[in-house]
PDB file of N, CA and C in Angstrom:
ATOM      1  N   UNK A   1     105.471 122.261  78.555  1.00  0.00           N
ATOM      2  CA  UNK A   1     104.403 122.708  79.429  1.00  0.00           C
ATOM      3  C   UNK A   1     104.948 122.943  80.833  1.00  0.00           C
ATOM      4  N   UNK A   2     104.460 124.146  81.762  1.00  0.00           N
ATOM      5  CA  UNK A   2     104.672 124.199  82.958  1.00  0.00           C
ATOM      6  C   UNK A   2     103.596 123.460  83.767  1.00  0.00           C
ATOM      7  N   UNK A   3     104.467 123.040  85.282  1.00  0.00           N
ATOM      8  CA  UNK A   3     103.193 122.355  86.554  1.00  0.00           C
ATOM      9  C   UNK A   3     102.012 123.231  86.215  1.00  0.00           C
ATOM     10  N   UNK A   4     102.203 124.871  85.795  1.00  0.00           N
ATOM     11  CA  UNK A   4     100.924 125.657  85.972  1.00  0.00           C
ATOM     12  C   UNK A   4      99.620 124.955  84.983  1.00  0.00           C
ATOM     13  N   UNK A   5     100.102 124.945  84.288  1.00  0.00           N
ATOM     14  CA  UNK A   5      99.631 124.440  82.675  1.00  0.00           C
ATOM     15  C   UNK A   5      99.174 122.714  82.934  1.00  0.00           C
ATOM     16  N   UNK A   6      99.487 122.483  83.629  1.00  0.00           N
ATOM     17  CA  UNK A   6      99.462 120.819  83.934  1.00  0.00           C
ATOM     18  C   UNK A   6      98.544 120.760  85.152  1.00  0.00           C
ATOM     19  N   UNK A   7      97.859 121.755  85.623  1.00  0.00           N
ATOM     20  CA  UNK A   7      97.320 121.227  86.609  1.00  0.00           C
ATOM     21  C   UNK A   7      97.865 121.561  88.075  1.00  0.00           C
ATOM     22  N   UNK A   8      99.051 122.253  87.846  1.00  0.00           N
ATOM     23  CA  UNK A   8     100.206 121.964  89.467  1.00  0.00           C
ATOM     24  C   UNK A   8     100.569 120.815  89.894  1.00  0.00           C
ATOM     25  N   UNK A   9     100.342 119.761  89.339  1.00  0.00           N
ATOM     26  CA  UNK A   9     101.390 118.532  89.643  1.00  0.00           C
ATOM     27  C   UNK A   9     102.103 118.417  88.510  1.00  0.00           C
ATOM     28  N   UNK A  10     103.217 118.173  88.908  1.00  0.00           N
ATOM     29  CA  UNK A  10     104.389 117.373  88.260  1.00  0.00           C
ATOM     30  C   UNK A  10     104.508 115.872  88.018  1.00  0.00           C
ATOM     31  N   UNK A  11     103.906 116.051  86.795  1.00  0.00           N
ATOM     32  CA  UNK A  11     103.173 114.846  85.818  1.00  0.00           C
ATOM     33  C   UNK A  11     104.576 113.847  85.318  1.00  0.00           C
ATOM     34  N   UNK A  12     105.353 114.763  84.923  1.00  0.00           N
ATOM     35  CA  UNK A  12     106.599 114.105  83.975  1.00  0.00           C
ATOM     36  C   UNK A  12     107.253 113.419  85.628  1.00  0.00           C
ATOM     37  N   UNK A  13     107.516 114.162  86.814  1.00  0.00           N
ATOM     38  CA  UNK A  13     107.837 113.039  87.806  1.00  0.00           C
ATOM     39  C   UNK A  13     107.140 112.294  88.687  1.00  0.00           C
ATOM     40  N   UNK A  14     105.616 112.444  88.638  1.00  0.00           N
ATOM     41  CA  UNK A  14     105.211 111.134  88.681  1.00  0.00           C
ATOM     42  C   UNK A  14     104.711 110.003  87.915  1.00  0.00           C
ATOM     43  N   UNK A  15     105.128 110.544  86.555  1.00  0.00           N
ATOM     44  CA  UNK A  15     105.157 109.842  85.631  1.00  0.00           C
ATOM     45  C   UNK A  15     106.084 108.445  85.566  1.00  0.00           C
ATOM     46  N   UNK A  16     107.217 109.015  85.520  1.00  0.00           N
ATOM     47  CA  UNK A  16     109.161 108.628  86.224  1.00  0.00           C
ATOM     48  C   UNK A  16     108.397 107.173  87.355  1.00  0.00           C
ATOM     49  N   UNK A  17     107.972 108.039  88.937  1.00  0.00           N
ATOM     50  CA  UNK A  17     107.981 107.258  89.451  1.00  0.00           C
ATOM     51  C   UNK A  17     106.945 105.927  89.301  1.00  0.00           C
ATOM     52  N   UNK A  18     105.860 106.535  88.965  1.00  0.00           N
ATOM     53  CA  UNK A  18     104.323 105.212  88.635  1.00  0.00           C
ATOM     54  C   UNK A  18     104.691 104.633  87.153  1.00  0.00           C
ATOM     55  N   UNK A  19     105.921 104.586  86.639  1.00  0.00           N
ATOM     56  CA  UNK A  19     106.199 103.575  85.450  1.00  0.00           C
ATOM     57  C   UNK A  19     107.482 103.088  85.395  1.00  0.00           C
ATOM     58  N   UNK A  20     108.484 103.470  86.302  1.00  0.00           N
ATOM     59  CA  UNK A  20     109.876 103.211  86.176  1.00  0.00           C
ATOM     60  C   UNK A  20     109.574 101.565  87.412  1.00  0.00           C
ATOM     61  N   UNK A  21     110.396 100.827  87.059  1.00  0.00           N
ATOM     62  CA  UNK A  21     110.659  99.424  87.383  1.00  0.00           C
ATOM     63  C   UNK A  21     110.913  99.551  89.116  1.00  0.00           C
ATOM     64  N   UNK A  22     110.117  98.416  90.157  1.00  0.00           N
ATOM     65  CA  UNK A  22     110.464  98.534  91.378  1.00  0.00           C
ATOM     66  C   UNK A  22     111.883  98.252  91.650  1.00  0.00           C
ATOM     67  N   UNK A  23     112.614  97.842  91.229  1.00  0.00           N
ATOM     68  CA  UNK A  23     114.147  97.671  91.316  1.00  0.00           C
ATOM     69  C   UNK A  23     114.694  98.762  91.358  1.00  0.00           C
ATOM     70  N   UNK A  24     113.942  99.855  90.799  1.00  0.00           N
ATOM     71  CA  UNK A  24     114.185 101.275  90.235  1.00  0.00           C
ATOM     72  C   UNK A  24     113.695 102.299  91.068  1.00  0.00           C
ATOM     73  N   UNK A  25     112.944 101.794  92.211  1.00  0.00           N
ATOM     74  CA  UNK A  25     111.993 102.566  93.060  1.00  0.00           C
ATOM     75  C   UNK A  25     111.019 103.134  92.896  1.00  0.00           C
ATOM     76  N   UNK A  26     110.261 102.573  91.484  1.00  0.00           N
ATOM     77  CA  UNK A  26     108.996 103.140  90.954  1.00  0.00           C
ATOM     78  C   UNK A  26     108.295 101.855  91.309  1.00  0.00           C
ATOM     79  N   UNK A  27     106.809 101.811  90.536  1.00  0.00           N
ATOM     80  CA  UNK A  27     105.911 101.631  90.786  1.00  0.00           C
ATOM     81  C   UNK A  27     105.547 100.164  90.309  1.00  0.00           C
ATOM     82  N   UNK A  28     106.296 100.629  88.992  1.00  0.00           N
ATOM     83  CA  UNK A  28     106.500  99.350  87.901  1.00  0.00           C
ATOM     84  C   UNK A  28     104.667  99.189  87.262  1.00  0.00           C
ATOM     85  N   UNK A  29     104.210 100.497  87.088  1.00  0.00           N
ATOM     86  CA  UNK A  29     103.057 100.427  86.580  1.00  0.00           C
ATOM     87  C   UNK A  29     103.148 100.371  84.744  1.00  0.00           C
ATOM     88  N   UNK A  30     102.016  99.817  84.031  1.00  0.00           N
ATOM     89  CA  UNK A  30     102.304 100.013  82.582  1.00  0.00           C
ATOM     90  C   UNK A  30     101.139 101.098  82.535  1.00  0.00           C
ATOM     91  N   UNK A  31     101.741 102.123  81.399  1.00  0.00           N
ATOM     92  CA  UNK A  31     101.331 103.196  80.830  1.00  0.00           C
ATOM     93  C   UNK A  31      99.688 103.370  80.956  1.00  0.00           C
ATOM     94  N   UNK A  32      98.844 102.083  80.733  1.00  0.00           N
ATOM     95  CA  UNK A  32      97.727 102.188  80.720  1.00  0.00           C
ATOM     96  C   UNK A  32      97.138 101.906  82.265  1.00  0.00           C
ATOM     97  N   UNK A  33      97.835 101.079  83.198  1.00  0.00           N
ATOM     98  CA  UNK A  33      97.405 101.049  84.481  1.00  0.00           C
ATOM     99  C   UNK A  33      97.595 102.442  84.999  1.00  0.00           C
ATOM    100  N   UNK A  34      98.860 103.276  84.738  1.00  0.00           N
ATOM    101  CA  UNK A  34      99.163 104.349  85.621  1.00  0.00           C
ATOM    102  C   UNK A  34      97.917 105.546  84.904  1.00  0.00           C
ATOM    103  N   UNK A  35      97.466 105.650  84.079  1.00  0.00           N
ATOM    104  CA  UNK A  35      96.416 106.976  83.769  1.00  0.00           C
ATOM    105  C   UNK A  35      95.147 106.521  83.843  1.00  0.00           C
ATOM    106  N   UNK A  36      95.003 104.698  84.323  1.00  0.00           N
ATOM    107  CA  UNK A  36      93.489 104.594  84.941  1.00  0.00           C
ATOM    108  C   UNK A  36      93.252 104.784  86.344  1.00  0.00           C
ATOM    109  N   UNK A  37      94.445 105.392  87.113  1.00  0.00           N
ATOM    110  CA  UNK A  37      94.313 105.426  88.590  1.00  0.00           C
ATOM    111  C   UNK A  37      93.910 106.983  88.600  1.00  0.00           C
ATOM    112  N   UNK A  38      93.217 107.034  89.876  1.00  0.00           N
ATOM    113  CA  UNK A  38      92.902 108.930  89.862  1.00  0.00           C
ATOM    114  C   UNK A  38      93.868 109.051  90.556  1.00  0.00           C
ATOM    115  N   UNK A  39      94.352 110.387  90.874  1.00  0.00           N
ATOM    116  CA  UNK A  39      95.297 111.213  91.613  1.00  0.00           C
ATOM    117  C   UNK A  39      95.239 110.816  93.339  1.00  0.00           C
ATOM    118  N   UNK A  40      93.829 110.350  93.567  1.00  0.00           N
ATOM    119  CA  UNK A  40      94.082 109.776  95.513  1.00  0.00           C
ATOM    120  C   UNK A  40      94.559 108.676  95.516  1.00  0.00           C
ATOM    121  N   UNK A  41      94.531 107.546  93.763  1.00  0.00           N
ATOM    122  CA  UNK A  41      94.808 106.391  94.134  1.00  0.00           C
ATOM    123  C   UNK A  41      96.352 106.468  94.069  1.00  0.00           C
ATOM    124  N   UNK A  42      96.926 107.252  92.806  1.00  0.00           N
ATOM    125  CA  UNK A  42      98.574 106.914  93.044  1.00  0.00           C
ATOM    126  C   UNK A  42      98.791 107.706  94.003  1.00  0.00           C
ATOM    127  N   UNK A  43      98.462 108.991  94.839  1.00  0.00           N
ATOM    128  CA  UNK A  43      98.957 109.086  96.174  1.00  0.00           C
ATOM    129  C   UNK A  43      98.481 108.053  96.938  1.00  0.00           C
ATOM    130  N   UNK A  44      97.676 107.166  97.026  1.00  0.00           N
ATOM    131  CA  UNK A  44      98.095 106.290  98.293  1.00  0.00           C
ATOM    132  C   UNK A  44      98.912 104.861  97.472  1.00  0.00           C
ATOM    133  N   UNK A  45      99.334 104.926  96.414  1.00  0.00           N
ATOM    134  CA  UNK A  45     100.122 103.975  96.119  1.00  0.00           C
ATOM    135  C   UNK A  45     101.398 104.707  96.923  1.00  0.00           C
ATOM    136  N   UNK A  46     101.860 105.839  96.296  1.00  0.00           N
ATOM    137  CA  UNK A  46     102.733 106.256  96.686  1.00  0.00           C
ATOM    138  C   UNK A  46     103.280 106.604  98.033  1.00  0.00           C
ATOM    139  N   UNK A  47     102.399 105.861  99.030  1.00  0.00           N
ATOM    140  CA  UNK A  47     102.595 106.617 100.604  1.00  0.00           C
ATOM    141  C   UNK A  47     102.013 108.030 100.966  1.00  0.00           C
ATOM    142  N   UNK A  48     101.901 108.790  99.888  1.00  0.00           N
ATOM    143  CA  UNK A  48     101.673 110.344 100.794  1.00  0.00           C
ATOM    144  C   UNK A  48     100.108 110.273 101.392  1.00  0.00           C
ATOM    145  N   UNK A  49     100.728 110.933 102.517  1.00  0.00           N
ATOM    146  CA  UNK A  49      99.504 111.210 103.297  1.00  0.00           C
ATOM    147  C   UNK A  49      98.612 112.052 103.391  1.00  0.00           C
ATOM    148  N   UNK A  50      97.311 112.205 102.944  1.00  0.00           N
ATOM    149  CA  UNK A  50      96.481 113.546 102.852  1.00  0.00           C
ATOM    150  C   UNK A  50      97.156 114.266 103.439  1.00  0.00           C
ATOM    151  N   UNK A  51      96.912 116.218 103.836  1.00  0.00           N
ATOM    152  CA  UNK A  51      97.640 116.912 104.123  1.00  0.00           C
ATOM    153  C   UNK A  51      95.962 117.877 104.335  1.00  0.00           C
ATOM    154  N   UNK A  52      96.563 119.034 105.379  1.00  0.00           N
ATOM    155  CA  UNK A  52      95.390 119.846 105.851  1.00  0.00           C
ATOM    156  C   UNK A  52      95.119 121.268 104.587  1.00  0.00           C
ATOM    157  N   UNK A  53      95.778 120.898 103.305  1.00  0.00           N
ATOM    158  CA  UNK A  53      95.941 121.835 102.504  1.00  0.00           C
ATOM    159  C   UNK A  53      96.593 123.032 102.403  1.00  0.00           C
ATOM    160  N   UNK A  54      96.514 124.203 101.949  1.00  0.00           N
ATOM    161  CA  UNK A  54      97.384 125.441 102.096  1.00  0.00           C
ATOM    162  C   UNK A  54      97.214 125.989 103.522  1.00  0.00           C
ATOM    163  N   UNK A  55      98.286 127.177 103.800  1.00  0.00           N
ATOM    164  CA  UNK A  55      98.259 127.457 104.863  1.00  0.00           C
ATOM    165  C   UNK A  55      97.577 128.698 105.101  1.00  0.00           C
ATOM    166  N   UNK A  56      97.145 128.739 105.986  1.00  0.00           N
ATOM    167  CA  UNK A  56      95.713 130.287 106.051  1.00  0.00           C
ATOM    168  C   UNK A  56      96.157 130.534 107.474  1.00  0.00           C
ATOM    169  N   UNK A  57      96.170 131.902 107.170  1.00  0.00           N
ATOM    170  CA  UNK A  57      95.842 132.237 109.178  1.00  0.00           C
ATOM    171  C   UNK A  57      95.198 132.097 109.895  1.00  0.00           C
ATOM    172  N   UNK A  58      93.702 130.957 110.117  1.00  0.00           N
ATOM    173  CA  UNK A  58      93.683 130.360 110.811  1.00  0.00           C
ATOM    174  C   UNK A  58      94.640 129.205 111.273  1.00  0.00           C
ATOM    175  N   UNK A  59      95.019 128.893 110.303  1.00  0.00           N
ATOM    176  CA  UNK A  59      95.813 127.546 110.596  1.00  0.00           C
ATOM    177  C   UNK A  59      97.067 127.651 111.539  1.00  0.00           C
ATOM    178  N   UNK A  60      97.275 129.231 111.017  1.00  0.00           N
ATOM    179  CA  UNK A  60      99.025 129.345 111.249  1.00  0.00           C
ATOM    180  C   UNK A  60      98.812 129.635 112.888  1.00  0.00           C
ATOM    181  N   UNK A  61      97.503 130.227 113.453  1.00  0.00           N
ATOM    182  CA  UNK A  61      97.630 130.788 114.211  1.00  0.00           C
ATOM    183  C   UNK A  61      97.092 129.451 115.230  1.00  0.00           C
ATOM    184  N   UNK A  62      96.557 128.635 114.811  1.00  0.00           N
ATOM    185  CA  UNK A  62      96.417 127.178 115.484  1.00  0.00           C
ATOM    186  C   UNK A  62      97.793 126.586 115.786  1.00  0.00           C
ATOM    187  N   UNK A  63      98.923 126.657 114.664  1.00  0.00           N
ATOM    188  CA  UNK A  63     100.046 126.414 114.923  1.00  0.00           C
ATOM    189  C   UNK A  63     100.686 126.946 116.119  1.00  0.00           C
ATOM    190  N   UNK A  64     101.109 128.255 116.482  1.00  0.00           N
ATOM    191  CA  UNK A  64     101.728 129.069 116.970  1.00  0.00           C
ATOM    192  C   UNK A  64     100.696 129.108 118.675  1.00  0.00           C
ATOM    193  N   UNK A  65      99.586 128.798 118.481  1.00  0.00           N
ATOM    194  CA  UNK A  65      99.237 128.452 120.041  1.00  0.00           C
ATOM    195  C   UNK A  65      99.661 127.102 120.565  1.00  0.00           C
ATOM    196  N   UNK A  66      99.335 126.089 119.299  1.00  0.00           N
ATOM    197  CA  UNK A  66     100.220 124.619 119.722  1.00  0.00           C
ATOM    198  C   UNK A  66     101.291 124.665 120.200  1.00  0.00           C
ATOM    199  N   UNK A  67     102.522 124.944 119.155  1.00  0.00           N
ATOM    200  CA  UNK A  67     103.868 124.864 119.272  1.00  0.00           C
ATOM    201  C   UNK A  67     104.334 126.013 119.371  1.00  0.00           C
ATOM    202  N   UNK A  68     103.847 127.001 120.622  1.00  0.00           N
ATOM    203  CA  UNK A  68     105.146 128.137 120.965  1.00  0.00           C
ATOM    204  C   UNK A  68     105.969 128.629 121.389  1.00  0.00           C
ATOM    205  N   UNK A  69     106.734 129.066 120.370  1.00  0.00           N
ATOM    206  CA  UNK A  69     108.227 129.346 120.722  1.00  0.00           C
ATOM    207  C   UNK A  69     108.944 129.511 122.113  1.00  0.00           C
ATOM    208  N   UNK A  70     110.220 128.691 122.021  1.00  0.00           N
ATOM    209  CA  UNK A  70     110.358 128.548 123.715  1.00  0.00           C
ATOM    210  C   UNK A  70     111.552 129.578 123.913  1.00  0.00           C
ATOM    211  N   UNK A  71     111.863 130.880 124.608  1.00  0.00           N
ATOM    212  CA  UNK A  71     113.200 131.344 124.964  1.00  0.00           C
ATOM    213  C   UNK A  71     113.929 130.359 125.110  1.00  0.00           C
ATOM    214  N   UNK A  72     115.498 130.677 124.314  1.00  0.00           N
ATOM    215  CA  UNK A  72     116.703 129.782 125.183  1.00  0.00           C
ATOM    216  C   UNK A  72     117.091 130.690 126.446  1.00  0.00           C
ATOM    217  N   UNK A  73     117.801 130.408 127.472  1.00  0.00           N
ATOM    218  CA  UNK A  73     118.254 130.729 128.141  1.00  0.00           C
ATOM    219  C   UNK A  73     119.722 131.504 128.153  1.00  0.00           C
ATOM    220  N   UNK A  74     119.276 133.133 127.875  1.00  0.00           N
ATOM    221  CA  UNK A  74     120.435 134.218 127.967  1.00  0.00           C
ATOM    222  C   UNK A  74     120.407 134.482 126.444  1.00  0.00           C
ATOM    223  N   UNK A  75     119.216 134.017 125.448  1.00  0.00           N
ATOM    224  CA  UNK A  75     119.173 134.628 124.423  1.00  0.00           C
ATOM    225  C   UNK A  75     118.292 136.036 124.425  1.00  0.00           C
ATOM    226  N   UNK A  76     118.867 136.852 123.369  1.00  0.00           N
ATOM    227  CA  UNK A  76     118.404 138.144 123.393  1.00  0.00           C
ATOM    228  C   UNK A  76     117.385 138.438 123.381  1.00  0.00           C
ATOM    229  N   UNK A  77     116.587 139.620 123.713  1.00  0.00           N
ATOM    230  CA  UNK A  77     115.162 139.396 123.749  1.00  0.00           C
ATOM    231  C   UNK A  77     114.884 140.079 121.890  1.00  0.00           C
ATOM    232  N   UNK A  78     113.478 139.657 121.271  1.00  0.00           N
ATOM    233  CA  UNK A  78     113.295 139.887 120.124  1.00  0.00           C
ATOM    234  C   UNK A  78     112.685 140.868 120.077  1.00  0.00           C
ATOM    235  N   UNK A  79     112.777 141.431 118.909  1.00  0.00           N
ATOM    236  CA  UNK A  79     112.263 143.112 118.615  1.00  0.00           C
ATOM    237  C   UNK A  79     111.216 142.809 117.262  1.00  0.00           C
TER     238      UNK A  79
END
């Protein structure tokens, strides 16, 4: 099966990590604990941090007023 086919997560490696042994840097979950958790609970087992989702041009353009680009000094000008 592809991530497509699966949902878009990559099941077989967080599979790996929410059942492989903490010595091992997993989770050290058993088979039946790791598929009673939903998907927000092993991301916050796992550390990740919500995220603002895909990127849209609003977003990008929120970016680019935040953080914009600074000339170096005696670099060329852009075309």
């Amino acid at each position: 099966m592809t991530r497509k086919a699966l949902g878009g997560l990559d099941w077989p490696g967080l599979m790996r990590v929410g059942m492989r042994p903490p010595a091992q840097g997993g989770l050290g979950l058993k088979p039946v604990e790791f598929w009673a958790l939903t998907p927000a609970e092993l991301a916050l087992m796992l550390g990740v941090e919500p995220g603002r989702g895909v990127m849209t041009r609003d977003r990008l353009a929120e970016l680019v007023a935040r953080f914009p680009d600074a000339k170096a000094k005696g670099a060329p000008p852009t075309t």
